[in-house]
Protein backbone atom coordinates (compact mmCIF):
# COMPACT_ATOMS: atom_id res chain seq x y z
CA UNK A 1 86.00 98.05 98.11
CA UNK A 2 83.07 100.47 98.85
CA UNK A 3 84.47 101.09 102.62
CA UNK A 4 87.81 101.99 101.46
CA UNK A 5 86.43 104.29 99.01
CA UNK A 6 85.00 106.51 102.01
CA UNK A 7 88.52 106.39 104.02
CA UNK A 8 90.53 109.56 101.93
CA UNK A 9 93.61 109.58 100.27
CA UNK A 10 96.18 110.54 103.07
CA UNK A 11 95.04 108.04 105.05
CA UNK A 12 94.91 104.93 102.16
CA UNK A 13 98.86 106.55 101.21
CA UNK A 14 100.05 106.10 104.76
CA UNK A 15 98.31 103.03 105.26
CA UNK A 16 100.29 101.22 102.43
CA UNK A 17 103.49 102.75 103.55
CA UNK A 18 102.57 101.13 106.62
CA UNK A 19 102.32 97.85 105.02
CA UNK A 20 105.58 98.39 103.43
CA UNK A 21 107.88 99.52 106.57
CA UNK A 22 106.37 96.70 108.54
CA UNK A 23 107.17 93.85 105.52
CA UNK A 24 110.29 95.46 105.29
CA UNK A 25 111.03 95.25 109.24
CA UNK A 26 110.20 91.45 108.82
CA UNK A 27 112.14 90.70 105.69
CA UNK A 28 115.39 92.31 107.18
CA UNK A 29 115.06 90.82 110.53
CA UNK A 30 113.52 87.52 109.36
CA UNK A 31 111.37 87.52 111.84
CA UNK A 32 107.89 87.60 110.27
CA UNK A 33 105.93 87.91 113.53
CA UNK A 34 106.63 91.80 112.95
CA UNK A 35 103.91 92.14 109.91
CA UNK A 36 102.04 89.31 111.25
CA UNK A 37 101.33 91.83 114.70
CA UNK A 38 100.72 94.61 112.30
CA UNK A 39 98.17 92.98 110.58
CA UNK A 40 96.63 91.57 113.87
CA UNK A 41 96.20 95.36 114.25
CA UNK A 42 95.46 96.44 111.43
CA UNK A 43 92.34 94.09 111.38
CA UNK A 44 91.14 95.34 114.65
CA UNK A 45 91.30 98.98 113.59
CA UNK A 46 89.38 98.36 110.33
CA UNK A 47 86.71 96.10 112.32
CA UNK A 48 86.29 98.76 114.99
CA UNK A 49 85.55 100.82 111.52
CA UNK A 50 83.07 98.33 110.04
CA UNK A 51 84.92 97.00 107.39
CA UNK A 52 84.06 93.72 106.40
CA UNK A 53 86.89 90.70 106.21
CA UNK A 54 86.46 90.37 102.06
CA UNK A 55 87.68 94.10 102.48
CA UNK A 56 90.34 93.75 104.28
CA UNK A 57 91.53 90.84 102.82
CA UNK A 58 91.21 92.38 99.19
CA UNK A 59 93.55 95.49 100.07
CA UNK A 60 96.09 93.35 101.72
CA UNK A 61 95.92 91.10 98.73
CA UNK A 62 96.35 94.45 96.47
CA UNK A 63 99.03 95.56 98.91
CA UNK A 64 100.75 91.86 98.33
CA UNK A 65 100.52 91.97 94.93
CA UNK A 66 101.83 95.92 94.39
CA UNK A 67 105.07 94.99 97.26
CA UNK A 68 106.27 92.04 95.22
CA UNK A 69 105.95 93.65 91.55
CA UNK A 70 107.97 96.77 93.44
CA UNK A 71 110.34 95.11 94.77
CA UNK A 72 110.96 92.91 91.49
CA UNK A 73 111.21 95.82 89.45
CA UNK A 74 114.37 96.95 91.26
CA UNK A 75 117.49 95.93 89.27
CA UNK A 76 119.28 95.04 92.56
CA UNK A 77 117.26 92.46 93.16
CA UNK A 78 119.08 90.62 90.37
CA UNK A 79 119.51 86.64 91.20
CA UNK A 80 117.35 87.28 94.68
CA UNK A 81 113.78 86.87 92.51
CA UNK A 82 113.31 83.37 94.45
CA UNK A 83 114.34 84.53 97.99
CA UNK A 84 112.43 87.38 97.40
CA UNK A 85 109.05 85.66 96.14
CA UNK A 86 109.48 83.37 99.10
CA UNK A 87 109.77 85.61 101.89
CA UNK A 88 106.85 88.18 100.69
CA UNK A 89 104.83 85.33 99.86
CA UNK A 90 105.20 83.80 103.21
CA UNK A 91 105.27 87.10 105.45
CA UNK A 92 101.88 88.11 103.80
CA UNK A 93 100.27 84.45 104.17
CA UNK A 94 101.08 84.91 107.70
CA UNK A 95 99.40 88.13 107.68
CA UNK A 96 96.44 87.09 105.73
CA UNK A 97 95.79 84.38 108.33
CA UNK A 98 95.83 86.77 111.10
CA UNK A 99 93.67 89.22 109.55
CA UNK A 100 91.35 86.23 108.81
CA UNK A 101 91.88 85.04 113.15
CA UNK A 102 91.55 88.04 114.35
CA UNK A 103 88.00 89.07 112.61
CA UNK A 104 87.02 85.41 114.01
CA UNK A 105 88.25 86.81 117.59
CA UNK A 106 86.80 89.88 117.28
CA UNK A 107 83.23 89.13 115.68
CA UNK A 108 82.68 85.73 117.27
CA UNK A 109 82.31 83.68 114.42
CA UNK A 110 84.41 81.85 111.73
CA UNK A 111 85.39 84.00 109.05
CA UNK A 112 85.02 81.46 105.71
CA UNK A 113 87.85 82.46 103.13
CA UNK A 114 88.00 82.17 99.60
CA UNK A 115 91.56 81.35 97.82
CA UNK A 116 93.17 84.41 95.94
CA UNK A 117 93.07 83.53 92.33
């Protein structure tokens, strides 16, 4: 993730807890159109920035990835492991695809995406 390298550490740290409040927000509420807006802007600000889509993608994937293996980890989760993988899973699909609509918005042209994995 060369652009991401360049961006320092304050601003990656504040960045994920932004990811976090916001997945939070929509997990409590159940109203996932809360992280999918903040990753409709958080697209735009990292394409006014000239980050590419893979890049974007790849962090939120990380940021995916690091939420659910938090959030497992805590013992009061206990019997909630399914609900839990569910919700995350779907509130960061949803974000995924907007990340992935709005670069095609903003740039002009389809954005091709590979499948995590």
């Amino acid at each position: 993730l060369p652009t991401y390298q360049k961006i320092p550490l304050e601003e990656l740290t504040w960045g994920a807890r932004q990811t976090y409040h916001h997945l939070k927000s929509a997990v409590r509420t159940r109203e996932r159109a809360l992280f999918k807006a903040y990753c409709a802007e958080l697209a735009e600000h990292r394409f006014a920035q000239g980050f590419s889509v893979d890049e974007v993608m790849d962090i939120v994937q990380l940021e995916h990835e690091t939420c659910l293996r938090v959030l497992l980890d805590d013992p009061r989760v206990g019997g909630l492991e399914d609900a839990l993988h569910e919700t995350v899973n779907m509130a960061f699909r949803l974000g995924v695809d907007q990340v992935q609509d709005t670069f095609e918005q903003l740039s002009g042209q389809f954005v091709p995406i590979e499948p995590p994995g």
